[in-house]
C-alpha atoms as a PDB file:
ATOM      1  CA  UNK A   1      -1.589  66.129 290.399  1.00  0.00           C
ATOM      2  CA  UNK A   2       0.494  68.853 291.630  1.00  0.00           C
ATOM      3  CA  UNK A   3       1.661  71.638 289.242  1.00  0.00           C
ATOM      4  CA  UNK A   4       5.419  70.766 288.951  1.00  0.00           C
ATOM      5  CA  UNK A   5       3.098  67.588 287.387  1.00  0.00           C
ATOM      6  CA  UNK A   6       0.900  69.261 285.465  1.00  0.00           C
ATOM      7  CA  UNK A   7       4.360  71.620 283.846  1.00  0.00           C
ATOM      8  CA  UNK A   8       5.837  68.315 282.745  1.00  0.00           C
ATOM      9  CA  UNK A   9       3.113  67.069 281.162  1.00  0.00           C
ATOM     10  CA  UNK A  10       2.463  70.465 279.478  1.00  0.00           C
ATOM     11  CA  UNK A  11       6.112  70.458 278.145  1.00  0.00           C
ATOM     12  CA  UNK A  12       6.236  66.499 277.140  1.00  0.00           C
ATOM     13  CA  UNK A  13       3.067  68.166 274.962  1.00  0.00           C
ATOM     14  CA  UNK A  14       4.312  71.112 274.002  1.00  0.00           C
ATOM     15  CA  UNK A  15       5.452  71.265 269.599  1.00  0.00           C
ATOM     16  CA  UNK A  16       8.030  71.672 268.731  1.00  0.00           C
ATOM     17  CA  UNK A  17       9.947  69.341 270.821  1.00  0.00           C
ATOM     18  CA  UNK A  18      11.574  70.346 274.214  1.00  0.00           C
ATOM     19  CA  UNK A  19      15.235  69.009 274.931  1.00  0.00           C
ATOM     20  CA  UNK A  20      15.451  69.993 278.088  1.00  0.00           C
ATOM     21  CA  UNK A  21      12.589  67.686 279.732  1.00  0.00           C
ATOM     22  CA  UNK A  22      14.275  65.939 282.714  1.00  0.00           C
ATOM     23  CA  UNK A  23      13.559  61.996 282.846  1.00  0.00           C
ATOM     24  CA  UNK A  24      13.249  62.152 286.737  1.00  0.00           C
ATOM     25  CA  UNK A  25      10.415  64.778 285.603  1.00  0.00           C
ATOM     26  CA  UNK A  26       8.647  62.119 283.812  1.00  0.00           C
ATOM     27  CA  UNK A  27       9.229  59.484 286.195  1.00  0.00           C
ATOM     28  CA  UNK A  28       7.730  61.800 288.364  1.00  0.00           C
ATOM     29  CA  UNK A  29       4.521  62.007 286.269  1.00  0.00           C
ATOM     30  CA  UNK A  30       3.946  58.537 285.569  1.00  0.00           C
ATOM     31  CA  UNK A  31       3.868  57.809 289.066  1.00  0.00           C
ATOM     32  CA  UNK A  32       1.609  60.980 290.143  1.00  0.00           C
ATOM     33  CA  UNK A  33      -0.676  59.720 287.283  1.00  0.00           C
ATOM     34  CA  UNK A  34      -1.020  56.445 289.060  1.00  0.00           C
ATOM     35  CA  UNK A  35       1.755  54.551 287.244  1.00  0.00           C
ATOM     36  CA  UNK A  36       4.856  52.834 288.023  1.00  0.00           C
ATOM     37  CA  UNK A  37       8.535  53.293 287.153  1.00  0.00           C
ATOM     38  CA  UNK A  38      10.951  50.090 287.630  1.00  0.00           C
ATOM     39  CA  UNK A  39      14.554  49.347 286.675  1.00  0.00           C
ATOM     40  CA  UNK A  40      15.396  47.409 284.088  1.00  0.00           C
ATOM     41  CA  UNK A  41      19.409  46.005 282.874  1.00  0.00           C
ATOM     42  CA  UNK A  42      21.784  48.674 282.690  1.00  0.00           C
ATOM     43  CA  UNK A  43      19.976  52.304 281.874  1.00  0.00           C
ATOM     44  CA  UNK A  44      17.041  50.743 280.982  1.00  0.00           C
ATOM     45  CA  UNK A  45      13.474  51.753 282.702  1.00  0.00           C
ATOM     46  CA  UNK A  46       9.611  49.971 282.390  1.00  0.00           C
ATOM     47  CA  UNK A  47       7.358  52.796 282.726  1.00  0.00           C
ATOM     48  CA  UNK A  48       3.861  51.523 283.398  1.00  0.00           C
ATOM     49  CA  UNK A  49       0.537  52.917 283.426  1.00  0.00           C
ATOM     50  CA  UNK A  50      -3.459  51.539 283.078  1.00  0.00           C
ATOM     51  CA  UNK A  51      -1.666  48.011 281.844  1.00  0.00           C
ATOM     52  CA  UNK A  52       0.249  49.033 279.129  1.00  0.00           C
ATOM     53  CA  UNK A  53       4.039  49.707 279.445  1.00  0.00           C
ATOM     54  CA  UNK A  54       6.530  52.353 277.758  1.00  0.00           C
ATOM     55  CA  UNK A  55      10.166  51.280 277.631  1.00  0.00           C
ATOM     56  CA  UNK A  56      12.850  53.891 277.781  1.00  0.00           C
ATOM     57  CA  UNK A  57      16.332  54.296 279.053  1.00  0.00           C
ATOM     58  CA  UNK A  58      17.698  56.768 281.145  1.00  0.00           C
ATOM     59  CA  UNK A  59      19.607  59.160 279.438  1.00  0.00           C
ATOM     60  CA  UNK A  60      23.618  59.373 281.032  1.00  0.00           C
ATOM     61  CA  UNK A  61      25.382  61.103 281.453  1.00  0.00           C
ATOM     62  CA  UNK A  62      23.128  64.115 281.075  1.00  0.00           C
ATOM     63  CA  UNK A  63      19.627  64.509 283.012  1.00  0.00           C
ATOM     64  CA  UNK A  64      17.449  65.699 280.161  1.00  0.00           C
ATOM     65  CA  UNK A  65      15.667  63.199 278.113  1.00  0.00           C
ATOM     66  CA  UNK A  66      16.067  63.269 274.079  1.00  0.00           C
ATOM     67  CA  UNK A  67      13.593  64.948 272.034  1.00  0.00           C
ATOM     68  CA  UNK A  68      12.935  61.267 270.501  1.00  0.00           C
ATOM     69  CA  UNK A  69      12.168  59.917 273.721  1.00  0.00           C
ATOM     70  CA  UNK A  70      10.420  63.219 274.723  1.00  0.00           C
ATOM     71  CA  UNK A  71       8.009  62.065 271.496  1.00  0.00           C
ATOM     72  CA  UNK A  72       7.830  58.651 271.695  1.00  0.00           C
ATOM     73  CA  UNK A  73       6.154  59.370 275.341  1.00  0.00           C
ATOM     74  CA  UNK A  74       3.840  61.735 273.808  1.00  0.00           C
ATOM     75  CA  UNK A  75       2.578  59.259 271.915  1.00  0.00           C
ATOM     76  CA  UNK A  76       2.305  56.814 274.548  1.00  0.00           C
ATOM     77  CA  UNK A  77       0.417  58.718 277.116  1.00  0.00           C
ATOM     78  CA  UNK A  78      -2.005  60.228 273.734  1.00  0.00           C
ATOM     79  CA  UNK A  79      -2.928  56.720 273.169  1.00  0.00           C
ATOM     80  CA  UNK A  80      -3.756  56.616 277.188  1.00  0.00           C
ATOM     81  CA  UNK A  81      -5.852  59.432 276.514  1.00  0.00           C
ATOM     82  CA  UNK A  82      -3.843  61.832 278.582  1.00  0.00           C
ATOM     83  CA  UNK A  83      -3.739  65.182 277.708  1.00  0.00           C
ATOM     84  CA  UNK A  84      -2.099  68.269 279.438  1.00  0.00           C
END
């Protein structure tokens, strides 16, 4: 995992929530962490990883993902067992 990697998942971990998280950043991890990111309808985006999937939607027309997103990805990858 490369340390722009390891910074995002530091921040998606870091209390309180950041706001300024971009979602290609966490695309970005969930691939790197051996997952995979496809395209749903509209904004919508399947983000995959050991079986289990996380379904979010790209935030427009900003870049930054919301902090309830941010947490609700927390939670996903803590139940994965993945820790910064």
């Amino acid at each position: 995992m490369k340390a722009k990697h390891r910074k995002t998942l530091a921040a998606i971990f870091a209390k309180p929530t950041k706001a300024n998280i971009k979602f290609i950043d966490i695309e970005s991890l969930v691939k790197a962490l051996g997952g995979e990111v496809r395209e749903g309808d509209g904004s919508r985006v399947v983000l995959e990883l050991s079986g289990t999937r996380e379904y979010a939607h790209r935030p427009h027309p900003g870049k930054e993902a919301k902090k309830y997103m941010v947490e609700k990805i927390r939670e996903w990858l803590t139940s994965l067992e993945v820790t910064p």
